[in-house]
N, C-alpha and C. Protein backbone atom coordinates (compact mmCIF):
# COMPACT_ATOMS: atom_id res chain seq x y z
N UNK A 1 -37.11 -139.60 166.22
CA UNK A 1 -37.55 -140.81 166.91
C UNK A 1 -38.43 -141.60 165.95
N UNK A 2 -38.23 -142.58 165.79
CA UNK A 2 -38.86 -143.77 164.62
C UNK A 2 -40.58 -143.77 165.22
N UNK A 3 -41.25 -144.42 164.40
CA UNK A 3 -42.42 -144.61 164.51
C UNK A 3 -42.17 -146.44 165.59
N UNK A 4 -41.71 -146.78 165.97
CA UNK A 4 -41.69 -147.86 166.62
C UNK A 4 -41.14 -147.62 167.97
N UNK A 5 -40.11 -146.37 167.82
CA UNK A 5 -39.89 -146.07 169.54
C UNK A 5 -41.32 -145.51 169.89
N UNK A 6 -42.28 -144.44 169.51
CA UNK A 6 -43.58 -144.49 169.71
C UNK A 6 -44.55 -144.75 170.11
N UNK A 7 -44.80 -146.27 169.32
CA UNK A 7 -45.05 -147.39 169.67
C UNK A 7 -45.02 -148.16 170.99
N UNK A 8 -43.58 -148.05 171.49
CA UNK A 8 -43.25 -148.89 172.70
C UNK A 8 -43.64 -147.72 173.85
N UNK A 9 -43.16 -146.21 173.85
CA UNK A 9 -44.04 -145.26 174.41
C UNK A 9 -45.25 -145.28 174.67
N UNK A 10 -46.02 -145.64 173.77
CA UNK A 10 -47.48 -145.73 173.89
C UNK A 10 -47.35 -146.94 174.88
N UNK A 11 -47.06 -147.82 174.35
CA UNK A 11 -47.20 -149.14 175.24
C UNK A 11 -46.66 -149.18 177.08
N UNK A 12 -45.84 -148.01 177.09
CA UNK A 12 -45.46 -148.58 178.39
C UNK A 12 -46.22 -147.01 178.86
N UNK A 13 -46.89 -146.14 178.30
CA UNK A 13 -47.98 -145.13 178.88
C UNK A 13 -49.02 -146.00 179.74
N UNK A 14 -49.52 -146.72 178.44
CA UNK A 14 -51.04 -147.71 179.00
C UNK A 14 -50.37 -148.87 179.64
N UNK A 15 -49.21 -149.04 180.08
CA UNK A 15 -48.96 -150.09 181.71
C UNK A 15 -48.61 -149.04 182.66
N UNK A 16 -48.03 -147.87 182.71
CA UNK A 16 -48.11 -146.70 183.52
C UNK A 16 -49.50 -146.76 184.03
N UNK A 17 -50.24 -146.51 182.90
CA UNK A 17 -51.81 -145.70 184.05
C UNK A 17 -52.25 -147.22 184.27
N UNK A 18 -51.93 -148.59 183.83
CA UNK A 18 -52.90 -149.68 184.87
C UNK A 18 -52.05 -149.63 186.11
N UNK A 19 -51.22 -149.29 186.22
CA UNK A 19 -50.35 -149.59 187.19
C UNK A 19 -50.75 -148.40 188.25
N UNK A 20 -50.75 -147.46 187.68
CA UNK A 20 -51.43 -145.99 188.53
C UNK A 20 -52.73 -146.42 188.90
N UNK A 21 -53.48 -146.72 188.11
CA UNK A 21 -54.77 -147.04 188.21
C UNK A 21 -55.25 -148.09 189.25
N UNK A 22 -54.62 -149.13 189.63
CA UNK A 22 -54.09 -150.35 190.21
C UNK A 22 -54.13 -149.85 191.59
N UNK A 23 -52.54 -149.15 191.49
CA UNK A 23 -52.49 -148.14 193.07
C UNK A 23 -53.77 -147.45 193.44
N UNK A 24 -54.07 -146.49 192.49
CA UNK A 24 -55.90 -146.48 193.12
C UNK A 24 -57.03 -146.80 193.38
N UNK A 25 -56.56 -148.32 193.31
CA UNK A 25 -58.07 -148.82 193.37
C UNK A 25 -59.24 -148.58 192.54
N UNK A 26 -59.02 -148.25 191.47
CA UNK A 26 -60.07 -148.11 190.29
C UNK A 26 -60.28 -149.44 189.39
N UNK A 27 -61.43 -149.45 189.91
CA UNK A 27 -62.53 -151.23 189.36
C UNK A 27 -62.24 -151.44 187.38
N UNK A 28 -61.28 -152.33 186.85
CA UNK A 28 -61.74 -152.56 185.55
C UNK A 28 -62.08 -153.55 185.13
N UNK A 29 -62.90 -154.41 186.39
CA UNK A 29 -63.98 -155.52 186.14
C UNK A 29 -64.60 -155.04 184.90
N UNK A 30 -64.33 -156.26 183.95
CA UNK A 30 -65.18 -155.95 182.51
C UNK A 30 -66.71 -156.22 182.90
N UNK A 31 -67.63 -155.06 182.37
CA UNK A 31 -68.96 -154.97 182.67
C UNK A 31 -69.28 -154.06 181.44
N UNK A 32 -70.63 -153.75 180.96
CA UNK A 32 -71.21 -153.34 179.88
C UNK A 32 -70.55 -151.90 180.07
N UNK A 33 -70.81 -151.60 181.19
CA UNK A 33 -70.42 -149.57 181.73
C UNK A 33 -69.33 -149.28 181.44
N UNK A 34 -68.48 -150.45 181.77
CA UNK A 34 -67.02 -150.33 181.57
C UNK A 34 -66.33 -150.08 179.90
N UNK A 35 -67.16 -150.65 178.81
CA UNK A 35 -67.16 -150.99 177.45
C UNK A 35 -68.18 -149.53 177.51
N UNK A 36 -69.11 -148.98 177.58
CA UNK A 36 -69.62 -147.59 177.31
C UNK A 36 -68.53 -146.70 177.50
N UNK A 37 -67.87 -146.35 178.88
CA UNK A 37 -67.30 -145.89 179.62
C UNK A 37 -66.32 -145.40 178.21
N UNK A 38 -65.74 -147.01 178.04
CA UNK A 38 -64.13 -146.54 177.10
C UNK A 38 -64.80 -145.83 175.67
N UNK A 39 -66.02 -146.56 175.16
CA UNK A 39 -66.23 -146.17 173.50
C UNK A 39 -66.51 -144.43 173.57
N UNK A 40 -67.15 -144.08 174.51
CA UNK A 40 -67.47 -142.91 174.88
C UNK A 40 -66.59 -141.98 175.01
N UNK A 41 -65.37 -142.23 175.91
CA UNK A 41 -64.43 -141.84 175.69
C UNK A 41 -63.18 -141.71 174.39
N UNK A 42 -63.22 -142.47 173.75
CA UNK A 42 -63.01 -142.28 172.37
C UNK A 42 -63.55 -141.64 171.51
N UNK A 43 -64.64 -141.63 171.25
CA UNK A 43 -65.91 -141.00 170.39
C UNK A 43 -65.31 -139.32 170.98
N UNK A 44 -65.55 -139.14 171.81
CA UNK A 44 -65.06 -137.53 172.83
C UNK A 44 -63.81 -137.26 172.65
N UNK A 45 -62.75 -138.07 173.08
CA UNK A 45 -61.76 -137.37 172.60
C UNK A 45 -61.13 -137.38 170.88
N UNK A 46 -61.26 -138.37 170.02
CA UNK A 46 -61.27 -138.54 169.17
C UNK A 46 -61.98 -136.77 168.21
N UNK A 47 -63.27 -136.97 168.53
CA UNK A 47 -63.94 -135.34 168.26
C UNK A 47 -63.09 -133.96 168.64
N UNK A 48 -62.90 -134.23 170.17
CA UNK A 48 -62.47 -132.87 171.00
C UNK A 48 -60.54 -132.88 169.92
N UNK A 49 -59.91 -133.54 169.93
CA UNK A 49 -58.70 -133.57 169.86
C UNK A 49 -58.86 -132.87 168.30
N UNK A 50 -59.09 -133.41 167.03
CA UNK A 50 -59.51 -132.61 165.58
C UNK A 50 -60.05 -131.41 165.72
N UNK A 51 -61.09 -131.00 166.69
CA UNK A 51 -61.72 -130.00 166.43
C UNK A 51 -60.69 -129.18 167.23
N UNK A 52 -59.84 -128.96 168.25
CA UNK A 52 -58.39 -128.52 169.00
C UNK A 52 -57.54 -128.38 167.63
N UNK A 53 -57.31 -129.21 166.97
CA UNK A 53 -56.29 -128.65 165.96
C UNK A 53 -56.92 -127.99 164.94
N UNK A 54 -58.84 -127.96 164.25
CA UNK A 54 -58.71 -126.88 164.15
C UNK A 54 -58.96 -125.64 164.34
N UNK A 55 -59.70 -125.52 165.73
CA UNK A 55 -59.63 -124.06 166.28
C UNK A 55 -58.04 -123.69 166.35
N UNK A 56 -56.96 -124.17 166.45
CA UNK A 56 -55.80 -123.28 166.61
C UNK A 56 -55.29 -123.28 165.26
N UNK A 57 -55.27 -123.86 164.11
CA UNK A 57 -55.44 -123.60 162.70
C UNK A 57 -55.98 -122.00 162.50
N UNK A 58 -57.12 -122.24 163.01
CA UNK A 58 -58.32 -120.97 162.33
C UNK A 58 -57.86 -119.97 163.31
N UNK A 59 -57.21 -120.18 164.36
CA UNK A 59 -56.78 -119.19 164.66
C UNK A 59 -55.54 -118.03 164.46
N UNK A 60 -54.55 -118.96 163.95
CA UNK A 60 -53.41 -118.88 163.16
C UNK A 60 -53.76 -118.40 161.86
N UNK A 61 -55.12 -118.63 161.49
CA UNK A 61 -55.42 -117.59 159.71
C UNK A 61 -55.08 -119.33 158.93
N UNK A 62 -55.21 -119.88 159.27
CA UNK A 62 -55.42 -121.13 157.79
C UNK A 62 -56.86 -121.81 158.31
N UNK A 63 -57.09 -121.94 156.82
CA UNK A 63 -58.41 -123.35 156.94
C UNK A 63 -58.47 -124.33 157.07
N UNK A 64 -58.50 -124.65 158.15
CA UNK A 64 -58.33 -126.72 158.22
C UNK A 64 -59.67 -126.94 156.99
N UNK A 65 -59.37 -128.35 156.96
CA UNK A 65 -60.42 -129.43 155.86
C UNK A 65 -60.44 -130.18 157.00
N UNK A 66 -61.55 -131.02 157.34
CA UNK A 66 -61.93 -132.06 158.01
C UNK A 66 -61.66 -133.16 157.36
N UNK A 67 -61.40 -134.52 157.67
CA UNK A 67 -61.94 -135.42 156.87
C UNK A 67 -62.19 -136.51 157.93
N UNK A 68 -62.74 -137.88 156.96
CA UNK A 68 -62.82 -139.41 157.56
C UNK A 68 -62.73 -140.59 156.45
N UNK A 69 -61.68 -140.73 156.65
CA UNK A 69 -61.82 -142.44 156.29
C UNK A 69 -61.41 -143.44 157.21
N UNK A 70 -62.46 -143.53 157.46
CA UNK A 70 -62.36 -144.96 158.33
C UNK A 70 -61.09 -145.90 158.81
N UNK A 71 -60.39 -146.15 160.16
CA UNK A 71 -60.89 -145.80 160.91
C UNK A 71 -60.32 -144.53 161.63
N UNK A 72 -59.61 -143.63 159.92
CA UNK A 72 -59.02 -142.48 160.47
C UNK A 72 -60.16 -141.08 160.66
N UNK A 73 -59.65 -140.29 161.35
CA UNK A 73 -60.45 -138.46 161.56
C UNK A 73 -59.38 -138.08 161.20
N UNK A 74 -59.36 -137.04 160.76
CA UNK A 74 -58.03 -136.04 160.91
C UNK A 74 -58.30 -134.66 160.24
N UNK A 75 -57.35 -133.65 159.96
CA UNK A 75 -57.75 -132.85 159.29
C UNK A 75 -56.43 -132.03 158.54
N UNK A 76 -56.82 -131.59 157.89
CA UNK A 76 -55.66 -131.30 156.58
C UNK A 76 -55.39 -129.76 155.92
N UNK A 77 -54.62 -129.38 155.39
CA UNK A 77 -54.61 -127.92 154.85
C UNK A 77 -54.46 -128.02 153.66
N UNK A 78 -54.92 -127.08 152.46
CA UNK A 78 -54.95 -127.09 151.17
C UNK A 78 -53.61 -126.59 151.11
N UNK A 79 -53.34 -125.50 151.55
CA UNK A 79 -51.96 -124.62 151.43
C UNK A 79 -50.95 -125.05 151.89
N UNK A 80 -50.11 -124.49 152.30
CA UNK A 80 -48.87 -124.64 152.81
C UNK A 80 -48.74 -123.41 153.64
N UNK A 81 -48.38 -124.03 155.18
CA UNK A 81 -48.37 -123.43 156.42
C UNK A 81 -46.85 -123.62 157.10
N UNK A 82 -46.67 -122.46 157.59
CA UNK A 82 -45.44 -121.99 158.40
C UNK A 82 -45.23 -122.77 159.50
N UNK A 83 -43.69 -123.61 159.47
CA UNK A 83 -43.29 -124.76 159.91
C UNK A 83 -43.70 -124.57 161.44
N UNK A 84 -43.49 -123.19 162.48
CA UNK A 84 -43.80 -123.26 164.04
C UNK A 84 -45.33 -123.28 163.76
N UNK A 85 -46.16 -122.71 162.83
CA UNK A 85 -47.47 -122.69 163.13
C UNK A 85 -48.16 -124.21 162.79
N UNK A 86 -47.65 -125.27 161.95
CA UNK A 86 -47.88 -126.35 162.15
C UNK A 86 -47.31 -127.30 163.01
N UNK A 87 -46.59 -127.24 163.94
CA UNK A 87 -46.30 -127.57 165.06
C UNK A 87 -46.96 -127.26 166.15
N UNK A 88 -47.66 -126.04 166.43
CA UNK A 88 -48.35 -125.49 167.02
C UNK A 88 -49.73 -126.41 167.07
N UNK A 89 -50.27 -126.40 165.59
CA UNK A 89 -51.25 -127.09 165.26
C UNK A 89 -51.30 -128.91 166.17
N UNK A 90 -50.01 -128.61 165.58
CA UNK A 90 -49.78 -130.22 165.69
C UNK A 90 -50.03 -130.87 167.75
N UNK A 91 -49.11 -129.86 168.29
CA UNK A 91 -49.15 -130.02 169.55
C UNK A 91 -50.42 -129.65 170.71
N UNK A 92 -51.01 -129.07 169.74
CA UNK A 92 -51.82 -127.73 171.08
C UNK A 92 -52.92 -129.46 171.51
N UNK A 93 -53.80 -130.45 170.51
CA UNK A 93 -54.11 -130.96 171.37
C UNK A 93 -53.62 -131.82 172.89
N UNK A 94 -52.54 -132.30 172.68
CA UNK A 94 -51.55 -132.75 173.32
C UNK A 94 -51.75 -132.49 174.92
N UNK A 95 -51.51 -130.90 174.63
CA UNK A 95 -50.92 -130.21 175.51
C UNK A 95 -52.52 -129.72 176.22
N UNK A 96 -53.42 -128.99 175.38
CA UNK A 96 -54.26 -128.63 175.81
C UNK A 96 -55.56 -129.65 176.37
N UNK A 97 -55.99 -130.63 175.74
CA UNK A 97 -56.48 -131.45 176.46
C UNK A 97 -56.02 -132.60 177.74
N UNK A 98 -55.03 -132.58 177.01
CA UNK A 98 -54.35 -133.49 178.52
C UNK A 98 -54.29 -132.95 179.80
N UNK A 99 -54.02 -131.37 179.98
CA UNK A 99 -54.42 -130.52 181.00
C UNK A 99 -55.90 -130.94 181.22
N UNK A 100 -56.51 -130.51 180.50
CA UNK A 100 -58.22 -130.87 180.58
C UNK A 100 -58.52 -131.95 181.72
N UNK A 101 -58.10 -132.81 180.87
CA UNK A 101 -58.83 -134.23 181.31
C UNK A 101 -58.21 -134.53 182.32
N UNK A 102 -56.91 -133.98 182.72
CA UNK A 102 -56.06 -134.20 183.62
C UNK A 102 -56.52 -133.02 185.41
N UNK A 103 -57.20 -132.06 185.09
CA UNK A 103 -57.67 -131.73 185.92
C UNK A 103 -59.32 -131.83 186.03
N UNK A 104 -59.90 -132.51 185.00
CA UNK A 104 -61.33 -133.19 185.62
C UNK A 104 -61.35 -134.42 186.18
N UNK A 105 -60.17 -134.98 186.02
CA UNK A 105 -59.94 -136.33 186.53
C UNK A 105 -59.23 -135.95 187.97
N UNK A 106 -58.64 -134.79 188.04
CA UNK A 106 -57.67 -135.05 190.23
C UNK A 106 -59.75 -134.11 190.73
N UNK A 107 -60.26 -133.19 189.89
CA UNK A 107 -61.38 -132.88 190.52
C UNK A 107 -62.68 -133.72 191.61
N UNK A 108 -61.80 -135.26 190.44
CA UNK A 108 -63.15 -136.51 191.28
C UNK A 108 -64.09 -137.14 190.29
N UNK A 109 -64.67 -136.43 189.27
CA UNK A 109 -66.46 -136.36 188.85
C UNK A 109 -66.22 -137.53 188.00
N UNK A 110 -66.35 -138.46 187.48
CA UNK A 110 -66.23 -139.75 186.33
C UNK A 110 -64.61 -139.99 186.47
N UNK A 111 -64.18 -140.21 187.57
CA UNK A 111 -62.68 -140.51 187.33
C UNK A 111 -62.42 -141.23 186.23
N UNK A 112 -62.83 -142.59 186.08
CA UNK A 112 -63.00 -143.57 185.33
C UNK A 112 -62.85 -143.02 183.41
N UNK A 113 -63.58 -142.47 183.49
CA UNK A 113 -63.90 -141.89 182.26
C UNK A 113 -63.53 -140.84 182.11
N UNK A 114 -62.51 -139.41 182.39
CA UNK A 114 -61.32 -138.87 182.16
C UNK A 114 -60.33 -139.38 182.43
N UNK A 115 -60.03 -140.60 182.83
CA UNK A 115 -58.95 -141.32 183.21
C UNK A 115 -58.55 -142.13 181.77
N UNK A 116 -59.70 -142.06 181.25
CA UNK A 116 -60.08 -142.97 179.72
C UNK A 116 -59.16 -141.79 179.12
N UNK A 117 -60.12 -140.62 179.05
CA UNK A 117 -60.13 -139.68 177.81
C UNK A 117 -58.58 -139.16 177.80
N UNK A 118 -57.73 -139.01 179.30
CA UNK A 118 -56.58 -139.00 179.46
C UNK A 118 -55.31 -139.64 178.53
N UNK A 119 -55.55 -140.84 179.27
CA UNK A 119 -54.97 -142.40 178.64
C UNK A 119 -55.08 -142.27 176.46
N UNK A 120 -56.22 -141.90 175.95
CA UNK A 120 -56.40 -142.12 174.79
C UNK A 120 -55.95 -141.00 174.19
N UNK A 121 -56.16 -139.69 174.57
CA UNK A 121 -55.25 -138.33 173.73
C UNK A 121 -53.89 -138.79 173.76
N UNK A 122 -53.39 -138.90 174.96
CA UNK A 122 -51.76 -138.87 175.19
C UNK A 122 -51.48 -140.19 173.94
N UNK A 123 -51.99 -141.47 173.99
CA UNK A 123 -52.01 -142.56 172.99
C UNK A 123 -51.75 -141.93 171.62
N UNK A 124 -52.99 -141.35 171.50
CA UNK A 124 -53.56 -140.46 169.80
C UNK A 124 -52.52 -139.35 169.64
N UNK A 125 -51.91 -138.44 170.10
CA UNK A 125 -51.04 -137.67 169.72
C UNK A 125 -49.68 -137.94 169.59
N UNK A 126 -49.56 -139.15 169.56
CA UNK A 126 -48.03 -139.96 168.98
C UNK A 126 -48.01 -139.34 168.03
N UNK A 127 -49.00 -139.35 167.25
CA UNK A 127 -48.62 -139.42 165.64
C UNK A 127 -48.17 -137.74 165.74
N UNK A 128 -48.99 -137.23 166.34
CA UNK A 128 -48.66 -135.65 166.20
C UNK A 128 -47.28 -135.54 166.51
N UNK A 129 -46.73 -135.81 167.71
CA UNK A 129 -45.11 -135.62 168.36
C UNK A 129 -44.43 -136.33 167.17
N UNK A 130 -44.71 -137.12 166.76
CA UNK A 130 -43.63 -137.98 165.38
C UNK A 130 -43.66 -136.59 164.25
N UNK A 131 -44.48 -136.46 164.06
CA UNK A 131 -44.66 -134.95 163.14
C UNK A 131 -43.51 -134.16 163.78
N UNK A 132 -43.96 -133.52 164.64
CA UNK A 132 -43.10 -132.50 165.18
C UNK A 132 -41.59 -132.78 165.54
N UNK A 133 -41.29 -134.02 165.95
CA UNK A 133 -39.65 -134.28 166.06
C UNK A 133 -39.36 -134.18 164.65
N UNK A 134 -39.70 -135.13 163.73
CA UNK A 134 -39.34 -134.83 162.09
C UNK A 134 -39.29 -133.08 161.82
N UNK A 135 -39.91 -132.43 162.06
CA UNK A 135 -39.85 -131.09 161.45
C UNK A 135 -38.65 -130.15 162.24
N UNK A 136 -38.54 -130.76 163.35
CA UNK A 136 -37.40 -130.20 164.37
C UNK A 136 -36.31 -129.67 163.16
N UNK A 137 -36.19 -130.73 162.53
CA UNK A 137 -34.88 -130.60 161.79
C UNK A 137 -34.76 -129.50 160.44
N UNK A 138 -36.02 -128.70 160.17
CA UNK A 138 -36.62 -127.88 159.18
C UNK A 138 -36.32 -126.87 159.17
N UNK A 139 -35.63 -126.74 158.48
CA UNK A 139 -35.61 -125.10 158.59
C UNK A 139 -36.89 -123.96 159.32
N UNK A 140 -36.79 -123.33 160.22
CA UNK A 140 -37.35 -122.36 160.85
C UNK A 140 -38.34 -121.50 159.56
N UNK A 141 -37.74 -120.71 158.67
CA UNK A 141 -38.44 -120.31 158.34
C UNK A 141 -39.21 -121.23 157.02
N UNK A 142 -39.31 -122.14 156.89
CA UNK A 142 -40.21 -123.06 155.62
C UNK A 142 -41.19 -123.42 155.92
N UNK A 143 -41.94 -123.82 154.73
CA UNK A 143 -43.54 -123.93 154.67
C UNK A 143 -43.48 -125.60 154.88
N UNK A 144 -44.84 -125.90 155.54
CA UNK A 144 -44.88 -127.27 155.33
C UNK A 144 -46.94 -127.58 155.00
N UNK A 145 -46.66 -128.62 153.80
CA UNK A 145 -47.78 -128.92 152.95
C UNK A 145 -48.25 -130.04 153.71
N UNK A 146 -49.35 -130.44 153.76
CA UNK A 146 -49.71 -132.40 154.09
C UNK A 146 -50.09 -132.93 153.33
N UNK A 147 -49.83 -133.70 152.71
CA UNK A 147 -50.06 -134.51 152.00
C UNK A 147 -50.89 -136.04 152.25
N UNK A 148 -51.37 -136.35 151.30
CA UNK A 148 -51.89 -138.18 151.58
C UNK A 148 -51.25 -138.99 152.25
N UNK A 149 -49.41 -138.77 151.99
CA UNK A 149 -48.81 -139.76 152.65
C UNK A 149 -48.02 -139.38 153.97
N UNK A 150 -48.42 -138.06 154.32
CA UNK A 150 -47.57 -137.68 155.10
C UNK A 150 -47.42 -135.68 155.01
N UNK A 151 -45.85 -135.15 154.77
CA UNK A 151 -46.12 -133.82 154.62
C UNK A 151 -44.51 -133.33 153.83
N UNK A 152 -44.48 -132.13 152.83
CA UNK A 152 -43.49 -131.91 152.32
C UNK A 152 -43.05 -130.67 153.22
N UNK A 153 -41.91 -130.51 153.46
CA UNK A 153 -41.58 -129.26 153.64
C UNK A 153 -40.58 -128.28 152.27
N UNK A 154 -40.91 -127.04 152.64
CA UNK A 154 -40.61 -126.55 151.86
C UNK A 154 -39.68 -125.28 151.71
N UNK A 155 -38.72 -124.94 151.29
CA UNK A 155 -37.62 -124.20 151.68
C UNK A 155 -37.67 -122.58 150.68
N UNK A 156 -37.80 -121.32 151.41
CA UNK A 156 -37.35 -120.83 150.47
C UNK A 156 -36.21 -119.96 150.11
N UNK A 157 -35.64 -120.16 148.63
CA UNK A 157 -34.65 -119.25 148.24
C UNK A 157 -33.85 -118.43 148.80
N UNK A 158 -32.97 -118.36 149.58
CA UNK A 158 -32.26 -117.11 149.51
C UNK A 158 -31.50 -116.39 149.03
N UNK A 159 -32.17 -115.08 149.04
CA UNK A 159 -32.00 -114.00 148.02
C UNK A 159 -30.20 -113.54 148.22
């Protein structure tokens, strides 16, 4: 799937939840709270989602690297890691916070603001699912590196 079908995914996610949002009667009269509300929610999931890929890294036995350049986070491997275990990597925030936020948000407590943190993982892990459909096609057992521009995979020999 191209980086532009993605794109339009993302786009018709965030008219999904105004539209959900709409049906519920949830206020997005622009007000100062409302602008806390969202940055806050970014700042949080932005954090929670990196530090998710790399507790399941470190749990898998590799070392994530952190990094930031502006206005990217992300985090990276020196080595070269086993194609399901970087998929793994790749997906677990996805999967695991969206549950999260998805059951502190039907609980009640800051609807508003897991409704945010919701809305912005599912957004932010495009890039991850674009990863993972590309590798679909990888051989099972190969390594895959990341690189600056992206990631090599890597095949080996058979004997």
């Amino acid at each position: 799937m191209p980086r532009k079908a993605l794109y339009k995914v993302a786009i018709f996610v965030g008219v999904l939840a105004g539209v959900v949002n709409t049906y519920l009667e949830i206020d997005f009269t622009l007000r100062p709270m409302l602008f806390v509300c969202l940055l806050s929610a970014i700042v949080i999931v932005v954090s929670f989602h990196e530090a998710v890929h790399g507790l399941i890294a470190t749990l898998l036995g590799h070392k994530p690297l952190f990094g930031f350049k502006p206005p990217l986070v992300y985090i990276t491997f020196t080595g070269k890691i086993p194609r399901n275990h970087f998929i793994l990597v790749a997906l677990a925030p996805l999967v695991l916070l969206d549950v999260l936020f998805g059951y502190l948000y039907i609980r009640g407590l800051f609807k508003l603001f897991f409704d945010f943190c919701l809305i912005i993982n599912t957004i932010g892990a495009l890039g991850d699912v674009w990863i993972v459909l590309m590798l679909l096609n990888a051989e099972k057992a190969s390594l895959i590196q990341d690189t600056k521009n992206g990631f090599e995979v890597w095949v080996a020999d058979e004997i």
